[in-house]
PDB file of N, CA and C in Angstrom:
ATOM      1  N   UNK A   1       0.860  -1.174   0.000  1.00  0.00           N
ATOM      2  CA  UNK A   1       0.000   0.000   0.000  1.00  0.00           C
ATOM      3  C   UNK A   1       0.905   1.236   0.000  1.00  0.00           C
ATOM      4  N   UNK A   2       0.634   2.368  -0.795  1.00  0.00           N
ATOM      5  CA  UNK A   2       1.409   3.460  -0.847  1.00  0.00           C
ATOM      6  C   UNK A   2       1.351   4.188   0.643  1.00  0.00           C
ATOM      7  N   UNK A   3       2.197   5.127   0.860  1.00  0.00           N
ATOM      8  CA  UNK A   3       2.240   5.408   2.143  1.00  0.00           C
ATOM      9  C   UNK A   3       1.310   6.431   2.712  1.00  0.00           C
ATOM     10  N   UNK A   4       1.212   6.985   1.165  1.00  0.00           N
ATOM     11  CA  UNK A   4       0.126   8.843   1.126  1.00  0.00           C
ATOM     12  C   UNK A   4      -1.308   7.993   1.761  1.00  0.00           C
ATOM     13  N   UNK A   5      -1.625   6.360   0.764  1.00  0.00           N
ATOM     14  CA  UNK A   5      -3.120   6.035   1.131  1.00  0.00           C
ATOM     15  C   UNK A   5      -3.135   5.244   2.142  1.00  0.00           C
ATOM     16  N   UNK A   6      -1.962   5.140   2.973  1.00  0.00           N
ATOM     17  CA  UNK A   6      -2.030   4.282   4.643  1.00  0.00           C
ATOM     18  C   UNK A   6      -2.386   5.794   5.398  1.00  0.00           C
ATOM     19  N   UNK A   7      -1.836   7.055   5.170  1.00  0.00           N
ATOM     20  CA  UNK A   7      -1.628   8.062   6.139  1.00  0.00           C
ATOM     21  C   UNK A   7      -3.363   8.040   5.974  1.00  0.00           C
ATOM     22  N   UNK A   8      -3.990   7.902   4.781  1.00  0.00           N
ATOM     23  CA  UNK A   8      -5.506   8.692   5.031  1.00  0.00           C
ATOM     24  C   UNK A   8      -6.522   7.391   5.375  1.00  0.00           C
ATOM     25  N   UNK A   9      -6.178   6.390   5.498  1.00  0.00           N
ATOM     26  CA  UNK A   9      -7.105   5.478   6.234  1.00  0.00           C
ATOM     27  C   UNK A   9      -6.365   4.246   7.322  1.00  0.00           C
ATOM     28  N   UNK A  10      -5.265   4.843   8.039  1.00  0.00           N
ATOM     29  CA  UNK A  10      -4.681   4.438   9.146  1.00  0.00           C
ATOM     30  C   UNK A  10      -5.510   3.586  10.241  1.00  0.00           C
ATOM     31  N   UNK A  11      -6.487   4.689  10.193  1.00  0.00           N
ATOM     32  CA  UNK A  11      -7.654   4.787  11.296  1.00  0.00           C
ATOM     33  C   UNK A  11      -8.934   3.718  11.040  1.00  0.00           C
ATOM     34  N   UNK A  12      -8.408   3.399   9.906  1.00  0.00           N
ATOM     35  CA  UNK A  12      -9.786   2.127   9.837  1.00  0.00           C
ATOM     36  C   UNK A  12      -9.515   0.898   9.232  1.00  0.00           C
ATOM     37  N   UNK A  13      -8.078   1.046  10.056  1.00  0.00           N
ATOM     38  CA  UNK A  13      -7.255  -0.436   9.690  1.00  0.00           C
ATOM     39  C   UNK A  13      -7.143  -1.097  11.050  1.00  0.00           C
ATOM     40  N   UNK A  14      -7.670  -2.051  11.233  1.00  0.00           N
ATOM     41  CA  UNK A  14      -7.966  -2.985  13.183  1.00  0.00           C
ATOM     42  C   UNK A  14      -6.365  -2.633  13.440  1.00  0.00           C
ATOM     43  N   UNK A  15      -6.036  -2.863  14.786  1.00  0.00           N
ATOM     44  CA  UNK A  15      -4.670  -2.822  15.340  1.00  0.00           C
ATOM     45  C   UNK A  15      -4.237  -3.952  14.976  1.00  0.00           C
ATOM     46  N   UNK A  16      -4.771  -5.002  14.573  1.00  0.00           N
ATOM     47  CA  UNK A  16      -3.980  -6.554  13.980  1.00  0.00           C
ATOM     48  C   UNK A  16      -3.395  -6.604  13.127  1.00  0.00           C
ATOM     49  N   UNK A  17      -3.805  -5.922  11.992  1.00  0.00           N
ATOM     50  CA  UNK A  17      -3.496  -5.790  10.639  1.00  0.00           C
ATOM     51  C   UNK A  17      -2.111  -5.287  10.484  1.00  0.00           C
ATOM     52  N   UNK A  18      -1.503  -5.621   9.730  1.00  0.00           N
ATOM     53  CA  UNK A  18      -0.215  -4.855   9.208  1.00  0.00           C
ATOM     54  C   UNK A  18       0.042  -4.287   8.228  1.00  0.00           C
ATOM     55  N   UNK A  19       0.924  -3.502   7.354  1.00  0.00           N
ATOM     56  CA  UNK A  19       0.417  -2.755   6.356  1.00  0.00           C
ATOM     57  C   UNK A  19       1.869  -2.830   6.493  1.00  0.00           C
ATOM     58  N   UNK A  20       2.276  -2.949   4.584  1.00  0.00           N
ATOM     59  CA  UNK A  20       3.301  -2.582   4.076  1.00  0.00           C
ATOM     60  C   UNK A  20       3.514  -2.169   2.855  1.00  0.00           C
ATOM     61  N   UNK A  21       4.574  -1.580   2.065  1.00  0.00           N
ATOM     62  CA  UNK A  21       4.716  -0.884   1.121  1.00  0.00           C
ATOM     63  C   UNK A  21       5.155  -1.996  -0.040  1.00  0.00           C
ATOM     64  N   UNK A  22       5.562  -2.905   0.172  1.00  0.00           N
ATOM     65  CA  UNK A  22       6.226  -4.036  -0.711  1.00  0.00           C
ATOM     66  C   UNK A  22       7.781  -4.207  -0.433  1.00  0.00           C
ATOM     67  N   UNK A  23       8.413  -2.885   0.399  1.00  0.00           N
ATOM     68  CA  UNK A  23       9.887  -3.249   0.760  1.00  0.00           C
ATOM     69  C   UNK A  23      10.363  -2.529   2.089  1.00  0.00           C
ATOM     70  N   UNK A  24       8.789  -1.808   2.914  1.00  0.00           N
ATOM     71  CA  UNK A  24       9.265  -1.323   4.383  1.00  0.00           C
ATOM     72  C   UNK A  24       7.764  -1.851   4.692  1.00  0.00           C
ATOM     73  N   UNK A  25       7.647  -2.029   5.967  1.00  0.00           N
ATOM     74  CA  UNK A  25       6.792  -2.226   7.021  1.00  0.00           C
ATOM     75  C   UNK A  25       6.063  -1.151   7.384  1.00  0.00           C
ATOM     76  N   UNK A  26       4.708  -0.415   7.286  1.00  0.00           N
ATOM     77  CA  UNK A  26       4.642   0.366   7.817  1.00  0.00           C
ATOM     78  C   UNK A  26       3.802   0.733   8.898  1.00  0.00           C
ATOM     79  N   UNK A  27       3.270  -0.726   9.330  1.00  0.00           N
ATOM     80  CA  UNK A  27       2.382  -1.176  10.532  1.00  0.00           C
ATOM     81  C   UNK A  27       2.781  -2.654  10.834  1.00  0.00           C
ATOM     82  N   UNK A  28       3.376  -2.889  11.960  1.00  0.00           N
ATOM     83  CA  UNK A  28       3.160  -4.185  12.196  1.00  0.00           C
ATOM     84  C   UNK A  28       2.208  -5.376  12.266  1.00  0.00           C
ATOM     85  N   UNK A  29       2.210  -6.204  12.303  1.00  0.00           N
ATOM     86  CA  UNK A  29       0.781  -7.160  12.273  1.00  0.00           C
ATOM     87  C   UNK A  29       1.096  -7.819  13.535  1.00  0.00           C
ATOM     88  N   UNK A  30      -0.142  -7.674  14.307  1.00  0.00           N
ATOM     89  CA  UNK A  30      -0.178  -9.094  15.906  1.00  0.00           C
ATOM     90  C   UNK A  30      -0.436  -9.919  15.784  1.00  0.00           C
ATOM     91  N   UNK A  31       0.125 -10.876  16.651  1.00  0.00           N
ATOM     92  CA  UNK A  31      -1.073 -12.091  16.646  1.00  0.00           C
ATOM     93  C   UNK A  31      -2.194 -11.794  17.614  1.00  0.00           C
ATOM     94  N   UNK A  32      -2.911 -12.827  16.933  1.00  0.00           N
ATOM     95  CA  UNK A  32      -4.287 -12.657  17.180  1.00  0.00           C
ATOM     96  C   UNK A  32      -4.614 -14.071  17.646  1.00  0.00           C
ATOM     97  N   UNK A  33      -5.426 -15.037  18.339  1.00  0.00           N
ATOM     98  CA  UNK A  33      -6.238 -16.219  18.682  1.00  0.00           C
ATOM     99  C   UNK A  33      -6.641 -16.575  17.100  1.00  0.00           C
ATOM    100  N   UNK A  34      -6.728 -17.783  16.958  1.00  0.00           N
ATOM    101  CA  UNK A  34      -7.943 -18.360  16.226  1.00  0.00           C
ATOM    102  C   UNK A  34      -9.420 -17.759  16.314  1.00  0.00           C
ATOM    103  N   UNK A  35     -10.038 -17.685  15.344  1.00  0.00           N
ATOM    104  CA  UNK A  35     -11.688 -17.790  15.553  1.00  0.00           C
ATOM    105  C   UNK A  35     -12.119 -18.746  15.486  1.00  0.00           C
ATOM    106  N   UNK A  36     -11.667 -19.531  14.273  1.00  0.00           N
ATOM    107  CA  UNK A  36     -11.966 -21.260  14.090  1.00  0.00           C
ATOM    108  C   UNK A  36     -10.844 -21.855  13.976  1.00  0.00           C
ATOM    109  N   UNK A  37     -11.408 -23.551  14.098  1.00  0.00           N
ATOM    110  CA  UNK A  37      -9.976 -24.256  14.511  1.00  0.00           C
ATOM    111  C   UNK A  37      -9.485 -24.670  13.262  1.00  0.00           C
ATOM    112  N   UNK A  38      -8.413 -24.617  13.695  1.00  0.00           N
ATOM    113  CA  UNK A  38      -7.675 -25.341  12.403  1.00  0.00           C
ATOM    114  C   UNK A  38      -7.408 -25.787  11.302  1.00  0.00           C
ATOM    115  N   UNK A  39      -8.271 -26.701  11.549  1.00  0.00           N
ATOM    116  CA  UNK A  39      -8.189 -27.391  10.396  1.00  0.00           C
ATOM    117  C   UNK A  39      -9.375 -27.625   9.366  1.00  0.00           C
ATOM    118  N   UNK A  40     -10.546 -26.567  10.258  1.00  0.00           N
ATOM    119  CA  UNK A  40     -11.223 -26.195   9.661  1.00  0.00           C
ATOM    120  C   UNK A  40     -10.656 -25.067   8.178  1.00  0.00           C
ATOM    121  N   UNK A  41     -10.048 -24.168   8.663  1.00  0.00           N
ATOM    122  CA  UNK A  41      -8.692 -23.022   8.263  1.00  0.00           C
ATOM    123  C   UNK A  41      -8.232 -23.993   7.337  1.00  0.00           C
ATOM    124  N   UNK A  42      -7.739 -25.004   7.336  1.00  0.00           N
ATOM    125  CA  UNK A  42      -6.838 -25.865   6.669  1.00  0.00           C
ATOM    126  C   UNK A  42      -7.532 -26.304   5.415  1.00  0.00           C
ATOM    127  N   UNK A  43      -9.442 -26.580   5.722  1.00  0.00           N
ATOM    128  CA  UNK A  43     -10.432 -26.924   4.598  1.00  0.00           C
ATOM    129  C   UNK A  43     -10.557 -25.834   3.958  1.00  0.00           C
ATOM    130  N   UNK A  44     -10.554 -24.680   4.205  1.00  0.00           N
ATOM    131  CA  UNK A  44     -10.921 -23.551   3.602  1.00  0.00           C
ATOM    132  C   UNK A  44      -9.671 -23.254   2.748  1.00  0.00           C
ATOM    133  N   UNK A  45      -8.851 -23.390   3.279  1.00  0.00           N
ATOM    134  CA  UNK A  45      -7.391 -23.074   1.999  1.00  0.00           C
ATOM    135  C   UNK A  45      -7.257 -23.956   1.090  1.00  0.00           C
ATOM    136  N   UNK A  46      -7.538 -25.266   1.432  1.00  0.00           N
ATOM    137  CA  UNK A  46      -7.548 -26.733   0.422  1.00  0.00           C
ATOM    138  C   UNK A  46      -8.621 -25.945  -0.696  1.00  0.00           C
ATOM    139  N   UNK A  47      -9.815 -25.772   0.108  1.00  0.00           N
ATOM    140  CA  UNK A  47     -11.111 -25.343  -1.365  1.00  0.00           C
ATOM    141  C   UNK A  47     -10.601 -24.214  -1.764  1.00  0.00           C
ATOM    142  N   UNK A  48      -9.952 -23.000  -1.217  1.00  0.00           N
ATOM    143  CA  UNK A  48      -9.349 -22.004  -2.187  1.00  0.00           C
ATOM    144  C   UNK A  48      -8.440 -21.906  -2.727  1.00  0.00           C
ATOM    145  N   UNK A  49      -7.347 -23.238  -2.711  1.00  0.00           N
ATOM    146  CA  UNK A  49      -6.373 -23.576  -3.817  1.00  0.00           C
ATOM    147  C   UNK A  49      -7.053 -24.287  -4.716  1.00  0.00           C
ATOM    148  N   UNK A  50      -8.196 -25.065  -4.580  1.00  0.00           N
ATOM    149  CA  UNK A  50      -8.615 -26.038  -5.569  1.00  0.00           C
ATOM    150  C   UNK A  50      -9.429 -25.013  -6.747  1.00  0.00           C
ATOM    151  N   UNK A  51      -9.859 -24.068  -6.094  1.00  0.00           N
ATOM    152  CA  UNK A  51     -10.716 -23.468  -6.598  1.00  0.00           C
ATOM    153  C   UNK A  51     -10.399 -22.347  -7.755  1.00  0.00           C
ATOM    154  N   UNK A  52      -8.496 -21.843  -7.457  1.00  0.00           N
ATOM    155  CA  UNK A  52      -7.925 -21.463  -7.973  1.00  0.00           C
ATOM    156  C   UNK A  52      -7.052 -21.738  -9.080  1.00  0.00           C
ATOM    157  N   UNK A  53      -6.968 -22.995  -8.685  1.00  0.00           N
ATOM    158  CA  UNK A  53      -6.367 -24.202  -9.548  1.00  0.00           C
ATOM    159  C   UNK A  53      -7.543 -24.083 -10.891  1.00  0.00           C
ATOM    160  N   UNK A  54      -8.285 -24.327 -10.734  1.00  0.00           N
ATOM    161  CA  UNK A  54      -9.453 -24.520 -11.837  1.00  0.00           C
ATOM    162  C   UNK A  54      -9.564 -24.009 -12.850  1.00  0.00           C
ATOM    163  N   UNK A  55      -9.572 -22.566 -12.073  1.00  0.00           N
ATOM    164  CA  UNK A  55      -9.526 -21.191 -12.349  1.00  0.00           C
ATOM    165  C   UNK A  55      -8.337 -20.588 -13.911  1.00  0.00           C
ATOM    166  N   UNK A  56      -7.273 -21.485 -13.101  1.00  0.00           N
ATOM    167  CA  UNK A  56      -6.184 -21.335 -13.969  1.00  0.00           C
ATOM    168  C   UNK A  56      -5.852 -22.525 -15.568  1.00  0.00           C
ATOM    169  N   UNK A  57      -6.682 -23.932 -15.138  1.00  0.00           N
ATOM    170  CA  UNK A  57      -6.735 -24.764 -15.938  1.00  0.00           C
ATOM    171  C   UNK A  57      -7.604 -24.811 -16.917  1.00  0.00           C
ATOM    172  N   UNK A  58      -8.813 -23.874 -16.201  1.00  0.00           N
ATOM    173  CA  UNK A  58     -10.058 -23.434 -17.266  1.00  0.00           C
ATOM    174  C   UNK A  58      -9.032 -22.662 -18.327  1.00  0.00           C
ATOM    175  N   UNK A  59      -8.746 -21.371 -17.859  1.00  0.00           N
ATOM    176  CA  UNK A  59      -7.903 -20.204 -18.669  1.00  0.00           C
ATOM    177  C   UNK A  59      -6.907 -21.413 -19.872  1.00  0.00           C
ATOM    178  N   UNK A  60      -6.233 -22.163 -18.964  1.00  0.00           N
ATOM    179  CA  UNK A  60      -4.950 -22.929 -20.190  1.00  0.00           C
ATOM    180  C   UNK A  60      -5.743 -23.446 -21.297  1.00  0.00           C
ATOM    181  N   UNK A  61      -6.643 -24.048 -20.731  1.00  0.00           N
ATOM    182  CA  UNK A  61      -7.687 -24.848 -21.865  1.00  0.00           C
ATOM    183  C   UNK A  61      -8.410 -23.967 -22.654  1.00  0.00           C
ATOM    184  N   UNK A  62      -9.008 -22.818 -22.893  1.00  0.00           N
ATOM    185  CA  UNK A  62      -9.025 -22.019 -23.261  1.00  0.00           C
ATOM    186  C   UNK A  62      -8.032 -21.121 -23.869  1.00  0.00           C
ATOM    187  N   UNK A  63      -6.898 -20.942 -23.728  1.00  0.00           N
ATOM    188  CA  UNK A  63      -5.723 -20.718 -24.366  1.00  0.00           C
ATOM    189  C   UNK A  63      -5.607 -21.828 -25.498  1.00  0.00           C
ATOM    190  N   UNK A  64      -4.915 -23.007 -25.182  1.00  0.00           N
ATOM    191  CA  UNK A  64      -5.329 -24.060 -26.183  1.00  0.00           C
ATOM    192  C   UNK A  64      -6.123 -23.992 -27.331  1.00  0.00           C
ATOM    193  N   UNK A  65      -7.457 -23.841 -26.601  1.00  0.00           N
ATOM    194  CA  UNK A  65      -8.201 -24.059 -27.463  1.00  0.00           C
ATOM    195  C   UNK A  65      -8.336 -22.976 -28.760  1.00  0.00           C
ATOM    196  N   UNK A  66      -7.912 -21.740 -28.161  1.00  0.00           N
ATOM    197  CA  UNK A  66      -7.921 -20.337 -29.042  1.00  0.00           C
ATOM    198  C   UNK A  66      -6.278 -20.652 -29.862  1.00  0.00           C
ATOM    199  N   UNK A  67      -6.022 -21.409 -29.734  1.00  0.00           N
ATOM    200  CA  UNK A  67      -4.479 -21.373 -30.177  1.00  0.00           C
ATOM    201  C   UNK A  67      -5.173 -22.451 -31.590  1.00  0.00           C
ATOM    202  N   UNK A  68      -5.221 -23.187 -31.161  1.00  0.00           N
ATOM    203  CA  UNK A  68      -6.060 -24.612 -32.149  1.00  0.00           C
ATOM    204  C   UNK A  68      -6.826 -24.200 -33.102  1.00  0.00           C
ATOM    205  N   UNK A  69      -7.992 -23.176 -32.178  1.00  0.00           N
ATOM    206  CA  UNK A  69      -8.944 -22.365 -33.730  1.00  0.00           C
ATOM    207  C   UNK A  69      -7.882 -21.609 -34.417  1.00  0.00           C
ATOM    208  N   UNK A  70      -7.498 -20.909 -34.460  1.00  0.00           N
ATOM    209  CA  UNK A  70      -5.945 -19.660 -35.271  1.00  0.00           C
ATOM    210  C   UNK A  70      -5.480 -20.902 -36.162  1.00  0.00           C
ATOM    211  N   UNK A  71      -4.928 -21.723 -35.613  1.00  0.00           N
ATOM    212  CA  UNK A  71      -3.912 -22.651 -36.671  1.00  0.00           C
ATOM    213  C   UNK A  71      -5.271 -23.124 -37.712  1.00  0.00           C
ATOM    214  N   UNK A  72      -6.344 -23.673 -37.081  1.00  0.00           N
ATOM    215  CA  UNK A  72      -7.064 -24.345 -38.145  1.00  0.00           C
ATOM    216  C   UNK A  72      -7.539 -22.993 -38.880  1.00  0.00           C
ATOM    217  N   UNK A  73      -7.860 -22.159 -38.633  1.00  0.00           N
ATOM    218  CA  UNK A  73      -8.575 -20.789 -39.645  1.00  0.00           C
ATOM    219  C   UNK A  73      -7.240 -20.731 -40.254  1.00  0.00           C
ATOM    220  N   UNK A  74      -6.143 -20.809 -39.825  1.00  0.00           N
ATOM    221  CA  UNK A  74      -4.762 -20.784 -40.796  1.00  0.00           C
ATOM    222  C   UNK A  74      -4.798 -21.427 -41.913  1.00  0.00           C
ATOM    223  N   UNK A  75      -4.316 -22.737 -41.904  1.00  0.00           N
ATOM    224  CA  UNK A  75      -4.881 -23.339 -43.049  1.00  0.00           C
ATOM    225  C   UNK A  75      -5.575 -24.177 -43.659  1.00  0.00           C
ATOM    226  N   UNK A  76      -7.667 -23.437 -42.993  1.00  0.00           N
ATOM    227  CA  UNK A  76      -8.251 -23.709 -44.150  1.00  0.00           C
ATOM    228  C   UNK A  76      -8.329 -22.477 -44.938  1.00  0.00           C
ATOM    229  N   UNK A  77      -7.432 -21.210 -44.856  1.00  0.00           N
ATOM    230  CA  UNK A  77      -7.607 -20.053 -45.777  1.00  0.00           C
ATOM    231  C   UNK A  77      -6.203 -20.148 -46.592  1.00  0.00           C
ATOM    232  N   UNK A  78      -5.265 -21.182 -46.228  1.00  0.00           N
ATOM    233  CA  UNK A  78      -4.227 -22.039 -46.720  1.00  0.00           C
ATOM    234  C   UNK A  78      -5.061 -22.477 -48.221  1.00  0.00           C
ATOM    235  N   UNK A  79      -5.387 -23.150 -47.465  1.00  0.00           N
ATOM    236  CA  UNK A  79      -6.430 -24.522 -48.426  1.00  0.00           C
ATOM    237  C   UNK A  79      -6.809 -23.937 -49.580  1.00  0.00           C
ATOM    238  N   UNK A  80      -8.012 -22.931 -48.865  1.00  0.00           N
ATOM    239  CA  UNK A  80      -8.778 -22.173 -50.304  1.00  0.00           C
ATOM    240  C   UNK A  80      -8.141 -21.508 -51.090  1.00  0.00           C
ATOM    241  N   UNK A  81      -6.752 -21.037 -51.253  1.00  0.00           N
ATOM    242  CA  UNK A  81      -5.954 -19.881 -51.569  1.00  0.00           C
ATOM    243  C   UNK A  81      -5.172 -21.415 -52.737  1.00  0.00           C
ATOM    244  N   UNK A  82      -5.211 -21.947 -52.038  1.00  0.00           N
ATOM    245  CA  UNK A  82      -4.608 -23.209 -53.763  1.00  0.00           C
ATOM    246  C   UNK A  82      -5.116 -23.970 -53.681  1.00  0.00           C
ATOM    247  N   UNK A  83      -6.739 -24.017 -53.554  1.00  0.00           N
ATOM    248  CA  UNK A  83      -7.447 -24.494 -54.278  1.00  0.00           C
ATOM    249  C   UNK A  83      -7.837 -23.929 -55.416  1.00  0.00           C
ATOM    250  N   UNK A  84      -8.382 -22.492 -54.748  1.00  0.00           N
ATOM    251  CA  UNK A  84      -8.645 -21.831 -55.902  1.00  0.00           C
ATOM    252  C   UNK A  84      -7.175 -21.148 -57.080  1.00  0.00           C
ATOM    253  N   UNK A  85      -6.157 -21.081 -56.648  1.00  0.00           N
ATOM    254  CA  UNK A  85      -4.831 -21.356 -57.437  1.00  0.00           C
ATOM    255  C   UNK A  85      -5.067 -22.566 -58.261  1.00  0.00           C
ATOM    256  N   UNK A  86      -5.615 -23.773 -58.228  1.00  0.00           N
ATOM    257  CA  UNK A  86      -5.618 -24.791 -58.501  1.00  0.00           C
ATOM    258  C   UNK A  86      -6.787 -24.813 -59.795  1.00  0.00           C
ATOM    259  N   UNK A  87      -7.933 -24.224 -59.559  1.00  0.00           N
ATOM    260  CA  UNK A  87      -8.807 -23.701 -60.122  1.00  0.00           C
ATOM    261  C   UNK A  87      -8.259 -22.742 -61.192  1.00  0.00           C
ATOM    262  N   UNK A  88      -7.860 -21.743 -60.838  1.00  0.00           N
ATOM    263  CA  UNK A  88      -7.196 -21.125 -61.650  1.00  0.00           C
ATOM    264  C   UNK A  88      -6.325 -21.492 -63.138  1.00  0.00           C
ATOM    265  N   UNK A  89      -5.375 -22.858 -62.538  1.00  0.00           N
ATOM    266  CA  UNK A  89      -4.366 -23.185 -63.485  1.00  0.00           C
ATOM    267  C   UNK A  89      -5.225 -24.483 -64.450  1.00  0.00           C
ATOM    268  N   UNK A  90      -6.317 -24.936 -63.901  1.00  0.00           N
ATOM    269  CA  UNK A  90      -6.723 -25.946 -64.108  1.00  0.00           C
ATOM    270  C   UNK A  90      -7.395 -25.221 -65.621  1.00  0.00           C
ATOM    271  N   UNK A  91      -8.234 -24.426 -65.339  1.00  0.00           N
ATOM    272  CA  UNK A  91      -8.896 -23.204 -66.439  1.00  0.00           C
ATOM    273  C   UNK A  91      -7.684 -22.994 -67.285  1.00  0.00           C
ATOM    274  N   UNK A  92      -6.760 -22.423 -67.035  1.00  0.00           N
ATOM    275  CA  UNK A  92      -5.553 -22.162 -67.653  1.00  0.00           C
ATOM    276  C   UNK A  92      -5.171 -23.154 -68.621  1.00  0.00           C
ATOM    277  N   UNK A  93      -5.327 -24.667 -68.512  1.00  0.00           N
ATOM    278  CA  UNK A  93      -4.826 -25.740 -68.879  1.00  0.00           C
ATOM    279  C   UNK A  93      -6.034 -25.780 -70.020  1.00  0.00           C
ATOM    280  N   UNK A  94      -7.684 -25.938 -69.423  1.00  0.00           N
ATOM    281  CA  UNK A  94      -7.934 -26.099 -70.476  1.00  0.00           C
ATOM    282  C   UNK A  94      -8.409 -25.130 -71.872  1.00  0.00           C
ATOM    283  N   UNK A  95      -7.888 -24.338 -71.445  1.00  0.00           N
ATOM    284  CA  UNK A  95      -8.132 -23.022 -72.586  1.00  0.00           C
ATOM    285  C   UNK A  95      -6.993 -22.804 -73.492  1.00  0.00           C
ATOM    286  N   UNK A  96      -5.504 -23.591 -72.723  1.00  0.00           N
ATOM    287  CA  UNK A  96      -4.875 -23.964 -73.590  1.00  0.00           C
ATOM    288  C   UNK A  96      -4.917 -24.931 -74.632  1.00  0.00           C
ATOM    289  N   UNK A  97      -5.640 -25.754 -74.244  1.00  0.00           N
ATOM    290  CA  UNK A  97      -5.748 -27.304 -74.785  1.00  0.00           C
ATOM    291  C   UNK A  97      -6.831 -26.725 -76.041  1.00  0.00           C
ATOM    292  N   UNK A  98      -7.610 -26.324 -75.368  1.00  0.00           N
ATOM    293  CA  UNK A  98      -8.569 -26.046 -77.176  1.00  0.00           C
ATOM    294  C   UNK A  98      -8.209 -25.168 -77.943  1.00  0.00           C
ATOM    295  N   UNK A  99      -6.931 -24.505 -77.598  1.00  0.00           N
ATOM    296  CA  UNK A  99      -6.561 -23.872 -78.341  1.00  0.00           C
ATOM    297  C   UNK A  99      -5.397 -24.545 -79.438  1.00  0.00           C
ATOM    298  N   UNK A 100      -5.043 -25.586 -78.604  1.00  0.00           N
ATOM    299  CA  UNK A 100      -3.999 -26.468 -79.530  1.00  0.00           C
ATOM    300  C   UNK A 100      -5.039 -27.564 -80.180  1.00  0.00           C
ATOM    301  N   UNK A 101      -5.735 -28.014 -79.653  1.00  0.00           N
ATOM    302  CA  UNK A 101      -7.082 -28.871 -80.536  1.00  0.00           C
ATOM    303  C   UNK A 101      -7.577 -28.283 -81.648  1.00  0.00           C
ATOM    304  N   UNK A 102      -7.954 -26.980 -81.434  1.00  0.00           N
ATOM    305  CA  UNK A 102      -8.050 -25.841 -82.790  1.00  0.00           C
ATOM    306  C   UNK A 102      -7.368 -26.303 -84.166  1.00  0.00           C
ATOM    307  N   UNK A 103      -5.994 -25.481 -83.642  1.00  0.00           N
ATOM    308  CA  UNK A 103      -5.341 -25.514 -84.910  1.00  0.00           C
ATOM    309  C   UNK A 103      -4.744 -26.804 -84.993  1.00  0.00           C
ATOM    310  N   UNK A 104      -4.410 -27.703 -84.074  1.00  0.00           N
ATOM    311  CA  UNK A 104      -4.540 -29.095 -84.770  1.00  0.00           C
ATOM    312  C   UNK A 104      -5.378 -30.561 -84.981  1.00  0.00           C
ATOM    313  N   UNK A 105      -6.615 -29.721 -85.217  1.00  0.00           N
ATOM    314  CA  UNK A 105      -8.071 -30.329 -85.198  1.00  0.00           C
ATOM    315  C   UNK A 105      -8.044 -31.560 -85.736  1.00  0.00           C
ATOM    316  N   UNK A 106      -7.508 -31.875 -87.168  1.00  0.00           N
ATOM    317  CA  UNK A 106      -6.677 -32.714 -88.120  1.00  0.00           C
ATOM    318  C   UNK A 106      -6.242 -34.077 -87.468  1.00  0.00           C
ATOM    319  N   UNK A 107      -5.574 -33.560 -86.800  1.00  0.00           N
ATOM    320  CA  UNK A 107      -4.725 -34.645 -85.640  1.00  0.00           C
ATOM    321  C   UNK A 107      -5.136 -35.318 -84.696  1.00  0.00           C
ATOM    322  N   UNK A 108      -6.222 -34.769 -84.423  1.00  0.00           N
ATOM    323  CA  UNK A 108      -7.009 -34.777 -82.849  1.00  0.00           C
ATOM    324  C   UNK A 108      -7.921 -35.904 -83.312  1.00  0.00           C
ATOM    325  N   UNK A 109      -8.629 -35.224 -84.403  1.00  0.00           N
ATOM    326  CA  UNK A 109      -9.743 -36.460 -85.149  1.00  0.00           C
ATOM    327  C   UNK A 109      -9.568 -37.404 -86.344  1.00  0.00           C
ATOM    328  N   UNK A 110      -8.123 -37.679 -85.904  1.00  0.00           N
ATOM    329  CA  UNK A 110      -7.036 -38.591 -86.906  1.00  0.00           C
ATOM    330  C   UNK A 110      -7.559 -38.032 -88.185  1.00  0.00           C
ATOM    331  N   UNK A 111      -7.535 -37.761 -88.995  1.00  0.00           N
ATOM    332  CA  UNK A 111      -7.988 -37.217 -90.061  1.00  0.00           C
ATOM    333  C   UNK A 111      -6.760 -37.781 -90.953  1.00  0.00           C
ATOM    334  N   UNK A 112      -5.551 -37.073 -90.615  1.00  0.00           N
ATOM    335  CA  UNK A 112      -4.527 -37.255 -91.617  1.00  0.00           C
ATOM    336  C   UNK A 112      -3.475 -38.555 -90.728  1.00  0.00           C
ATOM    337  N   UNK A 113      -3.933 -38.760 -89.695  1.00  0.00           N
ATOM    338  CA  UNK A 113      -3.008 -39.891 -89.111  1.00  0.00           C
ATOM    339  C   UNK A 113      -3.674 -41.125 -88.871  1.00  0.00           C
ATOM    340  N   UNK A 114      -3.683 -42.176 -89.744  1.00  0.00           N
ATOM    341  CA  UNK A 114      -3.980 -43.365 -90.093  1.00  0.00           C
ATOM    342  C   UNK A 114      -4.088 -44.475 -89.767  1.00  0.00           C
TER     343      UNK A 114
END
């Protein structure tokens, strides 16, 4: 906590509490008794690591999973980009071809080759 916003709410921090800046102390902390026992304390930290845990495995799996959609939208716009390249040359091929069938029509429909 910065020190300017400990000076303006000092007063409505319990005397137990401690307060520090991240590299000075600027209230000590007491001990205090238990309110509950133990290991009750002990269930409650088990369910708020588990709970945190989750928390964080949901997020990875979700990372994953956003990582997985990207690659596949990768290349199926891969895909379509030579397919339709593919399309392209395929047209290409046959507009050549009737153009050589054309002028050697003769040949094509054996005419002069026996």
């Amino acid at each position: 906590m910065p020190e300017w916003l400990f000076e303006e709410v000092k007063d409505e921090i319990p005397k137990f509490v401690g307060v520090t800046t991240g590299d000075r102390v600027l209230k000590k902390a007491k001990n205090v008794p238990l309110e509950l026992p133990e290991k009750e304390l002990y269930i409650n930290l088990v369910c708020a690591l588990n709970r945190e845990a989750n928390k964080y495995y949901t997020n990875l799996d979700k990372d994953k999973l956003s990582k997985y959609k990207s690659a596949i939208n990768k290349y199926m716009k891969k895909y379509e980009n030579e397919s339709n390249e593919m399309k392209h040359w395929k047209r290409e091929y046959y507009k050549l071809r009737q153009q050589v069938e054309g002028n050697y029509e003769e040949i094509f429909n054996c005419n002069i080759i026996k």
